[in-house]
Protein backbone atom coordinates (compact mmCIF):
# COMPACT_ATOMS: atom_id res chain seq x y z
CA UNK A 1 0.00 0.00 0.00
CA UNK A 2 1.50 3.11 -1.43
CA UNK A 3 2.18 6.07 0.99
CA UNK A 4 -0.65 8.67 -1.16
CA UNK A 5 -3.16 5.90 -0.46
CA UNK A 6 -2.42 6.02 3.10
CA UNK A 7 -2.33 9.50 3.54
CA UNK A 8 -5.97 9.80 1.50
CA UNK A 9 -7.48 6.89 3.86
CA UNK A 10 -6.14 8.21 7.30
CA UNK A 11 -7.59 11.74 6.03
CA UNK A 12 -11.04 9.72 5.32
CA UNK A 13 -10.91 7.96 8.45
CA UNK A 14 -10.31 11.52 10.13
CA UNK A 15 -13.06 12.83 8.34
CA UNK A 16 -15.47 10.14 8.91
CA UNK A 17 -14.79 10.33 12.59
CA UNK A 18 -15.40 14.15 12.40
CA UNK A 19 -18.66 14.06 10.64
CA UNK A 20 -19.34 11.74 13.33
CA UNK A 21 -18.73 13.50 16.00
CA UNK A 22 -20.88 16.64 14.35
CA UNK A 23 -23.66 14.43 13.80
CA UNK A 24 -23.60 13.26 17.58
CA UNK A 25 -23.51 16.81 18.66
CA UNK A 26 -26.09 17.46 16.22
CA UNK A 27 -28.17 14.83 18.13
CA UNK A 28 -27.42 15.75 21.31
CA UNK A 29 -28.37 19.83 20.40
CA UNK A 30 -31.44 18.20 18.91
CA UNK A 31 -32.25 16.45 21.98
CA UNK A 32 -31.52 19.58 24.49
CA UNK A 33 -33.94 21.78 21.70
CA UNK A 34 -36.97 18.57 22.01
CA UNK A 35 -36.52 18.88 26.05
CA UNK A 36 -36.46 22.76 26.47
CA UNK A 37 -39.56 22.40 23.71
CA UNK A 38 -41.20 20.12 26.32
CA UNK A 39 -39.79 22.31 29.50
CA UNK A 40 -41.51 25.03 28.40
CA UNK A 41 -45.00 24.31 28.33
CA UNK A 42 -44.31 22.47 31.88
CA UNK A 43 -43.09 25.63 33.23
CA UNK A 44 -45.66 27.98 31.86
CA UNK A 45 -48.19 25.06 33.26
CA UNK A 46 -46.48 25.56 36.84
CA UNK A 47 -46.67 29.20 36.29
CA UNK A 48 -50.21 28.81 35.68
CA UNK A 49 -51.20 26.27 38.09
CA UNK A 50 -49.91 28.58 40.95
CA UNK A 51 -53.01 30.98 40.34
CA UNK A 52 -55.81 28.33 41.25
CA UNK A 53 -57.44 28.63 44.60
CA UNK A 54 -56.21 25.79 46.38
CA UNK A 55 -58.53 24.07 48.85
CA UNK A 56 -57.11 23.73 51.77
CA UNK A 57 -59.11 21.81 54.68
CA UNK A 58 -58.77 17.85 54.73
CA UNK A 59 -60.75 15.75 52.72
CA UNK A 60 -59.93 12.58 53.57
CA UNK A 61 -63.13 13.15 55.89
CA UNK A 62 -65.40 13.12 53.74
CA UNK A 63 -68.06 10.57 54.04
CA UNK A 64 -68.02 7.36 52.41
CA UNK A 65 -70.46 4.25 52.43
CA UNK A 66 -69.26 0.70 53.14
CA UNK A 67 -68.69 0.22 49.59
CA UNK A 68 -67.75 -3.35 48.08
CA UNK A 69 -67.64 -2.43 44.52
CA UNK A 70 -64.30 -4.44 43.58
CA UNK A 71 -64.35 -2.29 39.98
CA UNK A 72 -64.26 1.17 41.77
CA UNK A 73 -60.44 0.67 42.56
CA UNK A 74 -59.55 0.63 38.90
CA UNK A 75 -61.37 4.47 38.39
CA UNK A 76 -60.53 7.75 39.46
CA UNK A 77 -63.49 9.57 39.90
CA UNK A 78 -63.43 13.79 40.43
CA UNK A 79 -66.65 15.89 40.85
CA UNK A 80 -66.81 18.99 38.96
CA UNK A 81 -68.93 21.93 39.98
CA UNK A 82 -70.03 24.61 37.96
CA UNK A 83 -71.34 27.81 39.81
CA UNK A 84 -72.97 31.20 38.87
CA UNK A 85 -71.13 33.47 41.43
CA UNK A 86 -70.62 36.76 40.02
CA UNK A 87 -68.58 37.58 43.58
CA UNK A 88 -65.90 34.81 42.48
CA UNK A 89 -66.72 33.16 45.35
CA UNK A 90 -66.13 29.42 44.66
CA UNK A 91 -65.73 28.02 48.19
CA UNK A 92 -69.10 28.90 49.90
CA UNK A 93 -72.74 30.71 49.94
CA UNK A 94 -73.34 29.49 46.22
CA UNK A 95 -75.20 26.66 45.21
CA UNK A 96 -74.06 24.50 42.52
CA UNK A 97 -75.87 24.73 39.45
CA UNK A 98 -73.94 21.71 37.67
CA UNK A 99 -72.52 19.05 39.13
CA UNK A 100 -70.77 16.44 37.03
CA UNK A 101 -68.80 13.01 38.21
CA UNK A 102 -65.85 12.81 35.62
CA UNK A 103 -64.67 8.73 36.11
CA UNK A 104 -61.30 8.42 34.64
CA UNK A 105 -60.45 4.95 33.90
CA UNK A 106 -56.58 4.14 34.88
CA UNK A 107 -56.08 2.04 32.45
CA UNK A 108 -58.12 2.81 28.82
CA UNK A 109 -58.27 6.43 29.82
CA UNK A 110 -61.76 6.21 28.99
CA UNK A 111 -63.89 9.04 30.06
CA UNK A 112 -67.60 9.14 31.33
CA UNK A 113 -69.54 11.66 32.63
CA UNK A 114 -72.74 11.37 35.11
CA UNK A 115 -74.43 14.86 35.42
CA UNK A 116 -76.25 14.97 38.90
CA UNK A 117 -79.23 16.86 38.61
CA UNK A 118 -79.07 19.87 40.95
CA UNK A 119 -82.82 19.02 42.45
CA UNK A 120 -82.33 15.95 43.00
CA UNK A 121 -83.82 14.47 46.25
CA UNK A 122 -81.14 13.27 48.74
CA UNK A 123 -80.28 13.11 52.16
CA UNK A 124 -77.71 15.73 53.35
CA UNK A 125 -75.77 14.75 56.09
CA UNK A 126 -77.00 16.96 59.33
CA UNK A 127 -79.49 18.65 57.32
CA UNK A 128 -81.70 16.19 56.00
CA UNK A 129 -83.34 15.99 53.09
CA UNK A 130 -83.35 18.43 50.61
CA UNK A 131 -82.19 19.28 46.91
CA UNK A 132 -78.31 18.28 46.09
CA UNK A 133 -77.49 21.91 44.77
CA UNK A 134 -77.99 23.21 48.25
CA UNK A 135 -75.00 21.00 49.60
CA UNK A 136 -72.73 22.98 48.30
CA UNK A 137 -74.19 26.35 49.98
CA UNK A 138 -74.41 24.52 53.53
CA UNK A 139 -70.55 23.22 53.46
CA UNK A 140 -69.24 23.64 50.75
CA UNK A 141 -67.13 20.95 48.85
CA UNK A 142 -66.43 18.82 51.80
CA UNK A 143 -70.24 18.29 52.36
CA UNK A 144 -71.34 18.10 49.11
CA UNK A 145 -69.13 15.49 48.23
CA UNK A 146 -69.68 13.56 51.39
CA UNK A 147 -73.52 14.06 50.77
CA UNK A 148 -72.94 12.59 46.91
CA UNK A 149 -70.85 9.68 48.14
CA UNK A 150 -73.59 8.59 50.78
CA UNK A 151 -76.33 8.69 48.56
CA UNK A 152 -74.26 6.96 45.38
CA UNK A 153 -71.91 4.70 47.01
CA UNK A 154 -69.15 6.49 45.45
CA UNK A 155 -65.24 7.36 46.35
CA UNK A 156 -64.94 10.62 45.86
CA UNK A 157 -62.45 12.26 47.54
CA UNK A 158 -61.46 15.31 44.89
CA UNK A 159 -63.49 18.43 42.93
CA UNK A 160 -62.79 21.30 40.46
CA UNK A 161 -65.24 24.19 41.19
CA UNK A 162 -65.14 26.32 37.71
CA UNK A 163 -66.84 29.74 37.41
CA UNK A 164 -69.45 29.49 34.67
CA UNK A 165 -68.40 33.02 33.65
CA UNK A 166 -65.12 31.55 32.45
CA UNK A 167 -67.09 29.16 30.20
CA UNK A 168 -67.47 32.00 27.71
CA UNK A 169 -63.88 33.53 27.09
CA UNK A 170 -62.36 29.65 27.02
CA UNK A 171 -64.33 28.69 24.33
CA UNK A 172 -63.24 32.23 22.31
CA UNK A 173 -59.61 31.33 23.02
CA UNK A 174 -60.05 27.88 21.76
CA UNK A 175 -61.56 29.23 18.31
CA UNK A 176 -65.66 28.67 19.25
CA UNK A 177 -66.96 25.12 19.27
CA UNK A 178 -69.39 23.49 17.06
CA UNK A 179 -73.32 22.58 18.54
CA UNK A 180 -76.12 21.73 16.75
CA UNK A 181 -79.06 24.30 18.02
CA UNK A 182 -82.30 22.72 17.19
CA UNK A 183 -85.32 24.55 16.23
CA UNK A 184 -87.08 24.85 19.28
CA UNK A 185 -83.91 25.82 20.91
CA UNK A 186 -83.19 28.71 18.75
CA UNK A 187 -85.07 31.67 20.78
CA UNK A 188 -84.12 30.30 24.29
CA UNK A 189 -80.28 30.12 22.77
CA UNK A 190 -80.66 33.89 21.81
CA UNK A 191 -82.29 35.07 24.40
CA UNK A 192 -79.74 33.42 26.86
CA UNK A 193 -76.96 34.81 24.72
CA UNK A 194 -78.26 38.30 24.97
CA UNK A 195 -78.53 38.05 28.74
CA UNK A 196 -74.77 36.40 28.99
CA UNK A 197 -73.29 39.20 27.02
CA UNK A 198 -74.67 41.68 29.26
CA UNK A 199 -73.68 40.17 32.54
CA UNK A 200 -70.40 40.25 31.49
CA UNK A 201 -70.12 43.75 29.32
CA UNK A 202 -69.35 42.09 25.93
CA UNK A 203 -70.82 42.17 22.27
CA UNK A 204 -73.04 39.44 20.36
CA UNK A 205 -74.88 38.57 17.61
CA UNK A 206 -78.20 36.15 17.40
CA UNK A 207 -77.64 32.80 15.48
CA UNK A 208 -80.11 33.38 12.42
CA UNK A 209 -81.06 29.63 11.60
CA UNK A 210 -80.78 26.27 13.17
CA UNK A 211 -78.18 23.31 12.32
CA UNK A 212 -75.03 22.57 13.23
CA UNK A 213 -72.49 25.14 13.39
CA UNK A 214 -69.78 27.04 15.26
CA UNK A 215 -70.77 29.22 17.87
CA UNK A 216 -69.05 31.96 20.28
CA UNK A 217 -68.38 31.38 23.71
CA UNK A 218 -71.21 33.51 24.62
CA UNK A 219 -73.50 31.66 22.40
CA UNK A 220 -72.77 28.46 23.66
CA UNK A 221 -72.58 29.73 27.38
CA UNK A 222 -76.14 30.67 26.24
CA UNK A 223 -76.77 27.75 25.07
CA UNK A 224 -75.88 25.64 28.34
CA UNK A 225 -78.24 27.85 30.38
CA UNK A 226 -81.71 26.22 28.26
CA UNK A 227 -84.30 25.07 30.21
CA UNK A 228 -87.53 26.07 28.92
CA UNK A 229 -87.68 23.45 26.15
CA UNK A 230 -89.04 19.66 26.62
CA UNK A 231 -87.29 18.06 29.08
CA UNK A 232 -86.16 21.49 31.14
CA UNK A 233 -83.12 20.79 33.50
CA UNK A 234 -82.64 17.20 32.56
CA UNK A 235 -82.42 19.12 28.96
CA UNK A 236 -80.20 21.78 30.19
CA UNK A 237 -77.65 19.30 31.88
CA UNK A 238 -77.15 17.26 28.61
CA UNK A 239 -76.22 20.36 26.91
CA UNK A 240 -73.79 21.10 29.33
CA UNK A 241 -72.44 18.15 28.69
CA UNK A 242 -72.54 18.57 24.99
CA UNK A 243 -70.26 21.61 25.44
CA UNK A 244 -68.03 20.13 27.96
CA UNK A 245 -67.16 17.29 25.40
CA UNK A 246 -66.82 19.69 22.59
CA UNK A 247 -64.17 22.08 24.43
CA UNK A 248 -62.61 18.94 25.52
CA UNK A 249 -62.28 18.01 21.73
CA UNK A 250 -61.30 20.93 20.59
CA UNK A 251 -58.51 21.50 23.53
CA UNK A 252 -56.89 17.99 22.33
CA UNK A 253 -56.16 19.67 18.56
CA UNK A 254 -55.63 22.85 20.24
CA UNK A 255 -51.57 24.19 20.10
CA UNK A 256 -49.74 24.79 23.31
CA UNK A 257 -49.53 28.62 23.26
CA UNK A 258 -53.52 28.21 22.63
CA UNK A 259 -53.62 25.92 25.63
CA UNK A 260 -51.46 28.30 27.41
CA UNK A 261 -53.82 31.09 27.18
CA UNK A 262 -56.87 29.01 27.93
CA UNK A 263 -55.22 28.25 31.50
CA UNK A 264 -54.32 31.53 32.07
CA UNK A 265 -57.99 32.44 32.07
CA UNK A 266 -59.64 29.74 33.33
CA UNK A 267 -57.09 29.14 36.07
CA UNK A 268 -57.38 31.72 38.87
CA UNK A 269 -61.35 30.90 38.32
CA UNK A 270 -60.62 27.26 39.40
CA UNK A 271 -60.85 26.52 43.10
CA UNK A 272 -60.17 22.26 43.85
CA UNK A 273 -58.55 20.38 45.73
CA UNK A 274 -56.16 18.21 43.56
CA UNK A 275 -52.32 19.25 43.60
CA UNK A 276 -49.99 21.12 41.29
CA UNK A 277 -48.55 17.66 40.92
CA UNK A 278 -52.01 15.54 40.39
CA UNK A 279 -52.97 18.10 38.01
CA UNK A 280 -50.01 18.49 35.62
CA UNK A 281 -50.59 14.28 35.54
CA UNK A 282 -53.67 14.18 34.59
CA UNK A 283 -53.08 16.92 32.06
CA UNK A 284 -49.86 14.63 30.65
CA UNK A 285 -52.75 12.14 29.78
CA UNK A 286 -54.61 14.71 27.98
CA UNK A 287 -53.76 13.43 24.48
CA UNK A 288 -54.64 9.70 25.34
CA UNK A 289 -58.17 10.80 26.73
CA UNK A 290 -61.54 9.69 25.22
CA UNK A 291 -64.66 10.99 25.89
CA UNK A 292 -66.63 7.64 25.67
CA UNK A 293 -70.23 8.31 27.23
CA UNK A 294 -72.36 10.79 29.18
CA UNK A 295 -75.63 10.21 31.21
CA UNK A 296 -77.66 12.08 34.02
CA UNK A 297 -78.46 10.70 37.25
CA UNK A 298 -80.94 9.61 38.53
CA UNK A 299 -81.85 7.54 35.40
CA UNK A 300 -85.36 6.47 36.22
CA UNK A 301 -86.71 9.72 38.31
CA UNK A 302 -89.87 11.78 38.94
CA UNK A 303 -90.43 15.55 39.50
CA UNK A 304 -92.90 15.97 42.31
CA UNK A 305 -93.09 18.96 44.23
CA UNK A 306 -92.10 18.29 48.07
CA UNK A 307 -92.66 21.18 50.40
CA UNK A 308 -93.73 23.20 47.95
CA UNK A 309 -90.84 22.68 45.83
CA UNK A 310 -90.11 20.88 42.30
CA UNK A 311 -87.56 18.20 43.15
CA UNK A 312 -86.16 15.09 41.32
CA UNK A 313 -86.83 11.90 42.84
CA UNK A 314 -85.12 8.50 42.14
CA UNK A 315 -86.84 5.39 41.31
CA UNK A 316 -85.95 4.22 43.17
CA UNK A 317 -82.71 5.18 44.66
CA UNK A 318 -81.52 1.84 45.20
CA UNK A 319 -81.91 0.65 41.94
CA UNK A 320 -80.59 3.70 40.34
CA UNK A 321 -77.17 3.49 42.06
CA UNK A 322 -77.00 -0.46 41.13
CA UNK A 323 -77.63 1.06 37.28
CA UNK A 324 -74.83 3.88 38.13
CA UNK A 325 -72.38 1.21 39.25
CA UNK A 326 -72.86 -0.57 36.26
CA UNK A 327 -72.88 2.64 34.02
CA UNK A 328 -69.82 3.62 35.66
CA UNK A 329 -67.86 0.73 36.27
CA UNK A 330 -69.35 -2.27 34.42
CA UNK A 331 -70.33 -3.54 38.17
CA UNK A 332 -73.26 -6.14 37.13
CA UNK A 333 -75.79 -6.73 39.25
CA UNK A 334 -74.00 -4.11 42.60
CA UNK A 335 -76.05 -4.90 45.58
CA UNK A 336 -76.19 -0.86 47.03
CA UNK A 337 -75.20 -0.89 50.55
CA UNK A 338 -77.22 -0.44 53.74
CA UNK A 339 -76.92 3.09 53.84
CA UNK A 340 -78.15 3.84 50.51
CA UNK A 341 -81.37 1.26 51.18
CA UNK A 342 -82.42 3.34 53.90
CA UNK A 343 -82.10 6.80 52.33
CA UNK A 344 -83.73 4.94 49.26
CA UNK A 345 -86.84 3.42 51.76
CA UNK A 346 -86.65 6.56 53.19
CA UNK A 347 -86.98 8.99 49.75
CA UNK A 348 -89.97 6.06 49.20
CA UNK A 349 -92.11 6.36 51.79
């Protein structure tokens, strides 16, 4: 082997181990550049996170049943609360207007949501029985969930209370959702909208014709608050459903700078009692969410008027927590514990 041709392929080897080295710094600069890409939303989200009002009592009190549902382990289940409180106050004197069991489960990340109908009939613990909303006013989160989990057999031990007047700027951030308004919803939606867009100083414009379509966040805020149409509140909760699953869409195609924004408004009018930690989790999971089903509880109910007022009434409650389980949890055939039997004999006679 002639000298040139060793001088050519020790330059080629030197060249070859150059290119690479560039290409492993390349890699590595490419790495650094993914993990400050991922950093970033992580520390805008701890940024963010530190402007929710953070419960701070114990609520590992809360009241729960004797429960022997052997499905329940594998769910997490969170109440969410929606409230009208022009005062921003989330933590007392305000009586829940929506309240919605989110059951997360741990492994499918399936999604289902039970709405609980605010009149429902149920027994409140030390204040008897009376309509669930008003939980919420006598204790606030504590005894409302305690009051939901002894009248469901359920585990709850965490909420999210969420101002409904952030409802209407979240959707605008996200780029307006798409509902289908129905005919005889069409006057109700614009009068609503008219009377949202007042409350909170901002401009509107009446949807013209019904269909599917993309509304504003003060249409559909407008939208949630129907009740005059068949059905009234059982009515009104679906569609607050409806709009809960479309922003929940529409946030998983969203960007993160949208996303960004959207906490930044909806966060300081947030009050719960999950951690910075348990949140930034269960927001990880976002993309791997699906929203797979949505009902309203009771199932089987009437709407007699008790003490002169309209309530919902189970029928009966004992059977309609066996159907929740089973809803829920795919429990077949859950044999409601004592507690609920009595409330349910009780609610009966």
């Amino acid at each position: 082997m002639d000298k040139e041709y060793k001088d050519k392929l020790k330059k080629k080897r030197k060249l070859s181990k150059k290119g690479r080295r560039k290409r492993r710094i390349r890699r590595l600069l490419a790495l650094e550049l993914i993990l400050i890409i991922l950093l970033i939303p992580a520390a805008f989200a701890v940024i963010s996170l530190s402007k929710i009002q953070v419960y701070k009592a114990d609520l590992d009190s809360v009241a729960q049943n004797d429960v022997k549902d052997p499905n329940m382990k594998n769910f997490t289940n969170i109440v969410v609360y929606g409230v009208d409180s022009r005062a921003n106050e989330l933590d007392k004197n305000t009586r829940s207007d929506s309240i919605m069991v989110v059951s997360i489960n741990k492994k499918t990340k399936d999604i289902k949501l039970s709405s609980i109908y605010r009149d429902t009939y149920v027994n409140i613990p030390d204040h008897g029985f009376s309509k669930i909303t008003h939980a919420y006013a006598y204790g606030g989160p504590a005894l409302s969930i305690s009051t939901i989990n002894r009248n469901t057999d359920l585990d709850i031990k965490d909420f999210v209370t969420v101002n409904f007047s952030a409802l209407t700027n979240v959707i605008d951030l996200l780029g307006g959702i798409e509902l289908d308004i129905n005919k005889a919803e069409l006057k109700y939606v614009n009068a609503y909208t008219r009377d949202v867009a007042r409350i909170n100083g901002m401009d509107f414009t009446y949807i013209k014709s019904p269909g599917k379509q993309l509304v504003t966040g003060v249409q559909a805020t407008g939208y949630c608050r129907v009740r005059y149409t068949k059905g009234g509140d059982f009515t009104r909760a679906e569609r607050q459903r409806t709009v809960l699953k479309a922003i929940f869409e529409k946030a998983k195609k969203s960007n993160p700078i949208t996303l960004y924004k959207v906490a930044n408004e909806i966060l300081p009018q947030i009050y719960t009692s999950l951690s910075t930690g348990e949140i930034m989790k269960l927001g990880a999971s976002l993309p791997f969410y699906k929203m797979a089903d949505s009902q309203g509880f009771p199932f089987e109910k009437t709407t007699p008027t008790i003490k002169g007022a309209s309530v919902v009434v189970a029928q009966t409650l004992a059977s309609n927590v066996t159907e929740l389980h089973e809803y829920l949890f795919g429990t077949s055939g859950y044999e409601p514990s004592g507690t609920v039997k009595e409330f349910s004999n009780q609610i009966a006679g």
